[in-house]
PDB file of N, CA and C in Angstrom:
ATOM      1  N   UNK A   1       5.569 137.939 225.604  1.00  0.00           N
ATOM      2  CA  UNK A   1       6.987 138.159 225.356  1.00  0.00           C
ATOM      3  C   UNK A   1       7.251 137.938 223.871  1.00  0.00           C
ATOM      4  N   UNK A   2       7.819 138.853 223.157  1.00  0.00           N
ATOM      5  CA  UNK A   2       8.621 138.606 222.231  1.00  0.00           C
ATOM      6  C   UNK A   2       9.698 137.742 222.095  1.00  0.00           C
ATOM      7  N   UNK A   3       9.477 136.581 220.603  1.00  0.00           N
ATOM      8  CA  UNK A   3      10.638 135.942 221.152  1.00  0.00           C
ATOM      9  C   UNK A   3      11.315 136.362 219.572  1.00  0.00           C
ATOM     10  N   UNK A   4      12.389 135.959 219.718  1.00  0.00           N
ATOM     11  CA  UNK A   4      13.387 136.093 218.286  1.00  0.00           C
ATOM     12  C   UNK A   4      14.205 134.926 218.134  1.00  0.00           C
ATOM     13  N   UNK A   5      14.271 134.630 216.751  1.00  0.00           N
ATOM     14  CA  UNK A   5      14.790 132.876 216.623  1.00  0.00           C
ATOM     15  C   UNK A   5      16.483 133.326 216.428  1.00  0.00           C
ATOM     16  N   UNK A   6      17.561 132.547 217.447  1.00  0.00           N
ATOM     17  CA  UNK A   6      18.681 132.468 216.966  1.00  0.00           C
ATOM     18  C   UNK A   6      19.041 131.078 216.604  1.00  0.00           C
ATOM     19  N   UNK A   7      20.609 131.319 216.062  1.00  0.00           N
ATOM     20  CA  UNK A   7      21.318 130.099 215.960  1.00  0.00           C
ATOM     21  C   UNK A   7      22.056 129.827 216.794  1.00  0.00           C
ATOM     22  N   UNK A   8      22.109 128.773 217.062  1.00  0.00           N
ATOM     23  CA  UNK A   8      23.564 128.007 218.686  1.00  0.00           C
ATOM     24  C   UNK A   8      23.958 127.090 217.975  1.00  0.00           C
ATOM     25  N   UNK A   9      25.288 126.767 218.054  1.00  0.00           N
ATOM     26  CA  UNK A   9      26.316 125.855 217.368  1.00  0.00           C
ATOM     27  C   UNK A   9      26.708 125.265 218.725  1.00  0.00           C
ATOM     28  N   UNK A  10      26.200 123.810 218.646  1.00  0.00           N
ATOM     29  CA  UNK A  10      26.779 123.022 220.412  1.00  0.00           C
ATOM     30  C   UNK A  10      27.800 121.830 219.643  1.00  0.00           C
ATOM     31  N   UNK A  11      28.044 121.031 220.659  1.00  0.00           N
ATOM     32  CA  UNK A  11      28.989 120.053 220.351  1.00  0.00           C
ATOM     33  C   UNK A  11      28.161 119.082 220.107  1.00  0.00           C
ATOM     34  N   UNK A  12      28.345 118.204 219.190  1.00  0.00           N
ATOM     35  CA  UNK A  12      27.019 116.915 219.126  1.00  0.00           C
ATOM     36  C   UNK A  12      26.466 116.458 219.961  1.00  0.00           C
ATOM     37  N   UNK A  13      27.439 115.769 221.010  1.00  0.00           N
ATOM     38  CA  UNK A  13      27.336 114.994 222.291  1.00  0.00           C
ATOM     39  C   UNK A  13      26.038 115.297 222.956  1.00  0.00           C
ATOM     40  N   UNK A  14      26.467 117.442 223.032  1.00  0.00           N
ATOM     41  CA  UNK A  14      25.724 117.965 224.329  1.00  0.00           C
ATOM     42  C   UNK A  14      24.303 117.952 223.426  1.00  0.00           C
ATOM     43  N   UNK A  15      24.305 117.969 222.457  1.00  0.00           N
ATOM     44  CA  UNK A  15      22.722 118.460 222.113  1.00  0.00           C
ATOM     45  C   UNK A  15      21.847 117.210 222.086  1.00  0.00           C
ATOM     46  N   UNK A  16      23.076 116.040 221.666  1.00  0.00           N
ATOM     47  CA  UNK A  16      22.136 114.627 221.771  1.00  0.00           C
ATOM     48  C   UNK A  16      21.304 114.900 223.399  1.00  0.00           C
ATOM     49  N   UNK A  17      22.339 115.251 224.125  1.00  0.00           N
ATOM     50  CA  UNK A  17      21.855 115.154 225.546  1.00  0.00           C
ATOM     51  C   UNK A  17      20.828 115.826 225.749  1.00  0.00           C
ATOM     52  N   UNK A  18      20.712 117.184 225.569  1.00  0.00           N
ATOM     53  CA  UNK A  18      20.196 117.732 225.685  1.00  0.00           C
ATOM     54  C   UNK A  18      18.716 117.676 225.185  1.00  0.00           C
ATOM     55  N   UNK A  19      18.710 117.115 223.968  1.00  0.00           N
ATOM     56  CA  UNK A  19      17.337 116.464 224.099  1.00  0.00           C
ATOM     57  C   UNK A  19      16.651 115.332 224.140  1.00  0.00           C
ATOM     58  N   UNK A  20      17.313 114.447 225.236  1.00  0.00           N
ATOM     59  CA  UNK A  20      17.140 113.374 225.810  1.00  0.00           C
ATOM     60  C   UNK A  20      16.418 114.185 226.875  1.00  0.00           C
ATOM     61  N   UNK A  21      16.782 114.870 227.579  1.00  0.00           N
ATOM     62  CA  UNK A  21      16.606 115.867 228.837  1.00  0.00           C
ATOM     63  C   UNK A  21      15.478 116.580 228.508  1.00  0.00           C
ATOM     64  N   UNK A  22      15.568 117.223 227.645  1.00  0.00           N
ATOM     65  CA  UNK A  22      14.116 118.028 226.868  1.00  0.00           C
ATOM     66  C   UNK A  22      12.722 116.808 226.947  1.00  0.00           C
ATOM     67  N   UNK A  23      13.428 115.574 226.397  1.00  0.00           N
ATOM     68  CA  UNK A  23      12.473 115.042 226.039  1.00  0.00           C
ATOM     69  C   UNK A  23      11.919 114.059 227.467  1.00  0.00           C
ATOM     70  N   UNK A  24      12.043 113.701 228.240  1.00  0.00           N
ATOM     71  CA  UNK A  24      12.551 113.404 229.439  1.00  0.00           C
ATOM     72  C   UNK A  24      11.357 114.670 230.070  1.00  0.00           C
ATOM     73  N   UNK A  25      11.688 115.744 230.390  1.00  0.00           N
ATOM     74  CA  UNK A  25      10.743 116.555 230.557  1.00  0.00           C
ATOM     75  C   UNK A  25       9.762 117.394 230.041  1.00  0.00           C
ATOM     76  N   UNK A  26       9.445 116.482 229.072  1.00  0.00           N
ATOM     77  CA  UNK A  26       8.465 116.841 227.875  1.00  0.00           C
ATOM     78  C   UNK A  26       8.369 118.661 227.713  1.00  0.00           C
ATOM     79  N   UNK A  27       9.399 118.614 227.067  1.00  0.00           N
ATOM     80  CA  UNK A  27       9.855 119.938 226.870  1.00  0.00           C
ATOM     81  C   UNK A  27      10.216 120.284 225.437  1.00  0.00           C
ATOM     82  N   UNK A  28      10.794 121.486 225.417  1.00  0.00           N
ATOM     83  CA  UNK A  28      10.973 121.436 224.059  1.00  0.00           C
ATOM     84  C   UNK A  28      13.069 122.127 224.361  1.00  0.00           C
ATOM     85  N   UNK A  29      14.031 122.230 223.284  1.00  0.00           N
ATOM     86  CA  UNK A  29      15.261 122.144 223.469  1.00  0.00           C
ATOM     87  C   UNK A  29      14.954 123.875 223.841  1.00  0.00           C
ATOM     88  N   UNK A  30      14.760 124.823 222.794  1.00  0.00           N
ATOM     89  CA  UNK A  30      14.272 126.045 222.883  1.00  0.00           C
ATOM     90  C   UNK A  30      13.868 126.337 224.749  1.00  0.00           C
ATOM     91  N   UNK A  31      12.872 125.684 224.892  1.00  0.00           N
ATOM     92  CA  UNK A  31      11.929 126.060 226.615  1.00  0.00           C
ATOM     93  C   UNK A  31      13.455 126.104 227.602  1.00  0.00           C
ATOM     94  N   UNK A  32      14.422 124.871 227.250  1.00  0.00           N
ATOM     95  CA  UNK A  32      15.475 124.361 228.469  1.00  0.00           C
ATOM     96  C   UNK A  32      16.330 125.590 228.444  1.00  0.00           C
ATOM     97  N   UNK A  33      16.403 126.409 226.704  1.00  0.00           N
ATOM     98  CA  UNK A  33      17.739 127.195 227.284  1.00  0.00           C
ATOM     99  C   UNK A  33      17.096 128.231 227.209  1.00  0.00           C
ATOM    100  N   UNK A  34      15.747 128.683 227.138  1.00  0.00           N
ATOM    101  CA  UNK A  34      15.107 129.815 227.609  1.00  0.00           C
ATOM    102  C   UNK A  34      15.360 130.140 228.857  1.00  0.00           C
ATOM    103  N   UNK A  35      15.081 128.816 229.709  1.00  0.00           N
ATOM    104  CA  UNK A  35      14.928 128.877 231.110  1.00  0.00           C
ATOM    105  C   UNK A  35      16.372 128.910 231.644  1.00  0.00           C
ATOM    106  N   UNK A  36      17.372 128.409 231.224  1.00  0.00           N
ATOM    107  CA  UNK A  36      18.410 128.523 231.661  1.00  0.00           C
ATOM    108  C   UNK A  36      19.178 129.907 231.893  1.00  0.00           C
ATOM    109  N   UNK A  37      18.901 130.604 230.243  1.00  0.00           N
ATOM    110  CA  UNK A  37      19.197 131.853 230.593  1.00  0.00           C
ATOM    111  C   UNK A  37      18.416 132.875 230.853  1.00  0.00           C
ATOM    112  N   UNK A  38      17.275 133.022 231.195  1.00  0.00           N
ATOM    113  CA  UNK A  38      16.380 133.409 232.254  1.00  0.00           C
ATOM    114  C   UNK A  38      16.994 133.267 233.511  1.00  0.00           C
ATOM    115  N   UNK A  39      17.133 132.017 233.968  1.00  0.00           N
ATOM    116  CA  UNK A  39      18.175 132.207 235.134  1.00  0.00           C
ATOM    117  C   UNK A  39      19.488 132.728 235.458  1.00  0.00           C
ATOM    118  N   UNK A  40      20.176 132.721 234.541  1.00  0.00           N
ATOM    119  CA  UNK A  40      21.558 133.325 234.181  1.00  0.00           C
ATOM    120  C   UNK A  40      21.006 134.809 234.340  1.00  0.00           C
ATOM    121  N   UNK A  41      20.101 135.442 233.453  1.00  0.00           N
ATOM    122  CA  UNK A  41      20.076 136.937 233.485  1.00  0.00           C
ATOM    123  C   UNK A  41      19.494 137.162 235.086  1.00  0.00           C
ATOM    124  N   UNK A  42      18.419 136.514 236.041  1.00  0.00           N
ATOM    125  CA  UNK A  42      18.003 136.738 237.037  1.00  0.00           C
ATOM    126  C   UNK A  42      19.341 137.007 237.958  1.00  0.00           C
ATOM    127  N   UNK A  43      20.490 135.903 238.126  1.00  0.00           N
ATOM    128  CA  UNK A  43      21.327 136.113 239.055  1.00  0.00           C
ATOM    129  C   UNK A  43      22.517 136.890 238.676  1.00  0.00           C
ATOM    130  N   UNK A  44      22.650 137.472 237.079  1.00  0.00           N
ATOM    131  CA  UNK A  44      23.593 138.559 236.996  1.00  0.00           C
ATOM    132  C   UNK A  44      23.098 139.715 237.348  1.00  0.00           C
ATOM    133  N   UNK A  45      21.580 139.888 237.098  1.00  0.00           N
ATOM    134  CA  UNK A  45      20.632 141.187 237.990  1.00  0.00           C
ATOM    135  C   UNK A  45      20.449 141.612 239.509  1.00  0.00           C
ATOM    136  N   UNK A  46      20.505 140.370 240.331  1.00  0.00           N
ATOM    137  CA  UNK A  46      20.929 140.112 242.143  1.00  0.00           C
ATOM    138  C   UNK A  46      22.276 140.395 242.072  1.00  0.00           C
ATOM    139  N   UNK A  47      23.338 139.889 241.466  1.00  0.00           N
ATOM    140  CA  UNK A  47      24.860 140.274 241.541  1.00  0.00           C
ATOM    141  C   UNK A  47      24.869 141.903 241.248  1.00  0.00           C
ATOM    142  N   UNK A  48      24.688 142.634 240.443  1.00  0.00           N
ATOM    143  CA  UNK A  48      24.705 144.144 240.090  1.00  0.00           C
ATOM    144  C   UNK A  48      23.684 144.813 241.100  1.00  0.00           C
ATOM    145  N   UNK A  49      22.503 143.924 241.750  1.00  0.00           N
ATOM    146  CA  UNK A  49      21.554 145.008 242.582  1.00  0.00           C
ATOM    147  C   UNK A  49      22.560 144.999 243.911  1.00  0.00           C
ATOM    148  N   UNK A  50      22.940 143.811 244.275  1.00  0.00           N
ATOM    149  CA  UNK A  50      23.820 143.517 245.571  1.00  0.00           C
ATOM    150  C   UNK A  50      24.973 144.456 245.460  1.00  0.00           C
ATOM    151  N   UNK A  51      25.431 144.144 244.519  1.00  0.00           N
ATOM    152  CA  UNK A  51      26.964 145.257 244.548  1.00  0.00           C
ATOM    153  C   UNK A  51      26.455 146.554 244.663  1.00  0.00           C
ATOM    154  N   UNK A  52      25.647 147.172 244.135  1.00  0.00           N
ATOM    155  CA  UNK A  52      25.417 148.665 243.790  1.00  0.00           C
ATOM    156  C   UNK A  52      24.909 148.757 245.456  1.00  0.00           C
ATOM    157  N   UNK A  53      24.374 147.899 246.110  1.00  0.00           N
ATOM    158  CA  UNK A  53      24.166 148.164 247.597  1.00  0.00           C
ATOM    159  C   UNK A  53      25.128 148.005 248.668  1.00  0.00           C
ATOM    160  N   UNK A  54      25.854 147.354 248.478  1.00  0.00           N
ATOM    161  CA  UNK A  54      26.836 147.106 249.639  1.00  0.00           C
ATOM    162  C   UNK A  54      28.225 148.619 248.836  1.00  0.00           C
ATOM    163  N   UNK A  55      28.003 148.718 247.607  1.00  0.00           N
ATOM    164  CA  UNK A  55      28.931 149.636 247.400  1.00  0.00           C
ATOM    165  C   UNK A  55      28.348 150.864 247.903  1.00  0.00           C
ATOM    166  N   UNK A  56      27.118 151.428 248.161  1.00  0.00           N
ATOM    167  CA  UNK A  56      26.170 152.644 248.379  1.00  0.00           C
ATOM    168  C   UNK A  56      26.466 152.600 249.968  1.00  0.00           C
ATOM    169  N   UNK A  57      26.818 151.356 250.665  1.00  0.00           N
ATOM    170  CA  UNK A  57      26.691 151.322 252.156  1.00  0.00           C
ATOM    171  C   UNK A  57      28.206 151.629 252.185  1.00  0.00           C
ATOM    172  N   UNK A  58      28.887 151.122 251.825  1.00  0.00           N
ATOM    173  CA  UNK A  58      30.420 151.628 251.664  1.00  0.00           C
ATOM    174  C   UNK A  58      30.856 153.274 252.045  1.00  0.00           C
ATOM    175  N   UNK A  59      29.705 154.068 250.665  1.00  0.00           N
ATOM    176  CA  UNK A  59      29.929 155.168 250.845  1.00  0.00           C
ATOM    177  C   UNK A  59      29.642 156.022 251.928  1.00  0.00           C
ATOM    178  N   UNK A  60      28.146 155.107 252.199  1.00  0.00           N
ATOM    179  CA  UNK A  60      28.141 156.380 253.413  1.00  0.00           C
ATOM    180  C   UNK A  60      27.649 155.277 254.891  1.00  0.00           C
ATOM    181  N   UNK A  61      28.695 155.299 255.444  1.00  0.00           N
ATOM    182  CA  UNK A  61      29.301 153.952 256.859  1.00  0.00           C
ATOM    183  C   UNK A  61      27.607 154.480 257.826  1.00  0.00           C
ATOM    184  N   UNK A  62      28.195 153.432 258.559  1.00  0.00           N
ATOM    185  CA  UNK A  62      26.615 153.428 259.617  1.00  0.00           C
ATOM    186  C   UNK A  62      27.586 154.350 260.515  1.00  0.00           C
ATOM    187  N   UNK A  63      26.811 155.071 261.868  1.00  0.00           N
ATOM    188  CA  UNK A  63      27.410 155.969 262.382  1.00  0.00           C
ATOM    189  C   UNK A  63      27.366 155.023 264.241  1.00  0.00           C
ATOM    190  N   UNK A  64      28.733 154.593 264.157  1.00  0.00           N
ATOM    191  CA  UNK A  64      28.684 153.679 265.382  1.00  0.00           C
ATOM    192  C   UNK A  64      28.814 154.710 266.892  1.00  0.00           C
ATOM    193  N   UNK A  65      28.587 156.206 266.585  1.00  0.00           N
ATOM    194  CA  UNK A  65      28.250 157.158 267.616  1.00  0.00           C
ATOM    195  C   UNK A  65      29.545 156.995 268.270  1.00  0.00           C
ATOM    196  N   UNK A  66      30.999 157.517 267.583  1.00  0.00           N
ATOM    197  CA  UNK A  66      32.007 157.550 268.158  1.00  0.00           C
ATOM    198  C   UNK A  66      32.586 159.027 268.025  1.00  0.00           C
ATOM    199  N   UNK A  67      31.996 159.514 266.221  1.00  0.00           N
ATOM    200  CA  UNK A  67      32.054 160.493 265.806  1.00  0.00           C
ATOM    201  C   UNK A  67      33.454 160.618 265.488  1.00  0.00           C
ATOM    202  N   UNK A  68      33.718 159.710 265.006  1.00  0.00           N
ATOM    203  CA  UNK A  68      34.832 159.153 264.326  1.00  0.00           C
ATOM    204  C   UNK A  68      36.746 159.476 265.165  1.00  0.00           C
ATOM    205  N   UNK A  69      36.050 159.506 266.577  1.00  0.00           N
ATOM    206  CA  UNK A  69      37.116 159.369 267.505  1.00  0.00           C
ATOM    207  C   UNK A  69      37.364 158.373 268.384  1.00  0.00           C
ATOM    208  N   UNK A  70      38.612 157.520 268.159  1.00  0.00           N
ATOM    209  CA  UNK A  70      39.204 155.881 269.050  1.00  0.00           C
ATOM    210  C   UNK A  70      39.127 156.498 269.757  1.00  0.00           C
ATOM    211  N   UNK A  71      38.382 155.929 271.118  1.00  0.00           N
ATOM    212  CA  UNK A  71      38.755 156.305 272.362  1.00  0.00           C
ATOM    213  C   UNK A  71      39.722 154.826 273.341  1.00  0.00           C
ATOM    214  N   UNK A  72      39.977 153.924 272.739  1.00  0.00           N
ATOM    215  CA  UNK A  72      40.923 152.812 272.884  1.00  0.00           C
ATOM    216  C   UNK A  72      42.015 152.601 271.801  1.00  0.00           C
ATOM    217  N   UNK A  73      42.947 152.511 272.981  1.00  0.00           N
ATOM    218  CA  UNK A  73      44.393 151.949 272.454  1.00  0.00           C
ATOM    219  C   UNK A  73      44.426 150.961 271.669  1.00  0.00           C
ATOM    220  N   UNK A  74      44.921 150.370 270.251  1.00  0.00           N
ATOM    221  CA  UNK A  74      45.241 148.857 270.137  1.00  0.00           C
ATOM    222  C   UNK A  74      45.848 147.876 271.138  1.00  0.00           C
ATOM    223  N   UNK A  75      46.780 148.179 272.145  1.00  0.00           N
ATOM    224  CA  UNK A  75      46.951 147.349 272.792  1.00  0.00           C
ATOM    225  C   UNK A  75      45.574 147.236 273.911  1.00  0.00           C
ATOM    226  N   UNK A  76      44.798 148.312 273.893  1.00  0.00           N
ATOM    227  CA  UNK A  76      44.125 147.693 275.191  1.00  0.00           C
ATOM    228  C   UNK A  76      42.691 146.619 274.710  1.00  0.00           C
ATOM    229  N   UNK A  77      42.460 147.325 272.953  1.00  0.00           N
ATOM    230  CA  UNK A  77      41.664 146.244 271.973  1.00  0.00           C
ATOM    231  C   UNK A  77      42.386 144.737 272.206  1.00  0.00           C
ATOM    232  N   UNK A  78      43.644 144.380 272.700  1.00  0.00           N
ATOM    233  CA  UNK A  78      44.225 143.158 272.193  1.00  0.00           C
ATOM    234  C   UNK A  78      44.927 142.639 273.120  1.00  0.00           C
ATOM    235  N   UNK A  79      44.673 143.216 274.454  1.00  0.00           N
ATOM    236  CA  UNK A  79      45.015 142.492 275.941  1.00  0.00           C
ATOM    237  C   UNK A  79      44.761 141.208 275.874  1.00  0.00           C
ATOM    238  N   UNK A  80      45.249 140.689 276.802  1.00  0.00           N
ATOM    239  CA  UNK A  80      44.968 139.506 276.721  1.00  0.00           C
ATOM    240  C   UNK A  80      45.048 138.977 278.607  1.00  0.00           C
ATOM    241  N   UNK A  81      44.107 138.922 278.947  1.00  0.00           N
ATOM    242  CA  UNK A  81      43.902 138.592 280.101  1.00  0.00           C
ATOM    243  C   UNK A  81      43.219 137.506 280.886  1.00  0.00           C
TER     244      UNK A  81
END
């Protein structure tokens, strides 16, 4: 993998923390937010594969062999007996 060096501007606090945590898991600060957004891009990629599927099922409905004619009333769906 290619990597490319940026800059991140954090709040003091979090970066003290952050490599307490790094260091803690003998890591490096770089590896933690590699991996973090590695994960971030994995589950915005499941969110867009999921949508593009349930929107594709949208378009074309399962065929519940009615042939798109009620043969029941709402009231007789909602008897109550």
């Amino acid at each position: 993998m290619d990597a490319q060096n940026v800059t991140v501007s954090l709040p003091r606090d979090v970066l003290l923390r952050v490599k307490v945590i790094a260091a803690q898991r003998r890591t490096s600060v770089s590896s933690l937010l590699t991996d973090a957004l590695e994960q971030l891009v994995a589950r915005e990629d499941a969110y867009v594969r999921g949508r593009r599927h349930h929107l594709a099922a949208l378009e074309a409905p399962a065929d519940l062999g009615t042939n798109g004619v009620i043969h029941v009333t709402r009231d007789e769906l909602h008897a109550r007996g």
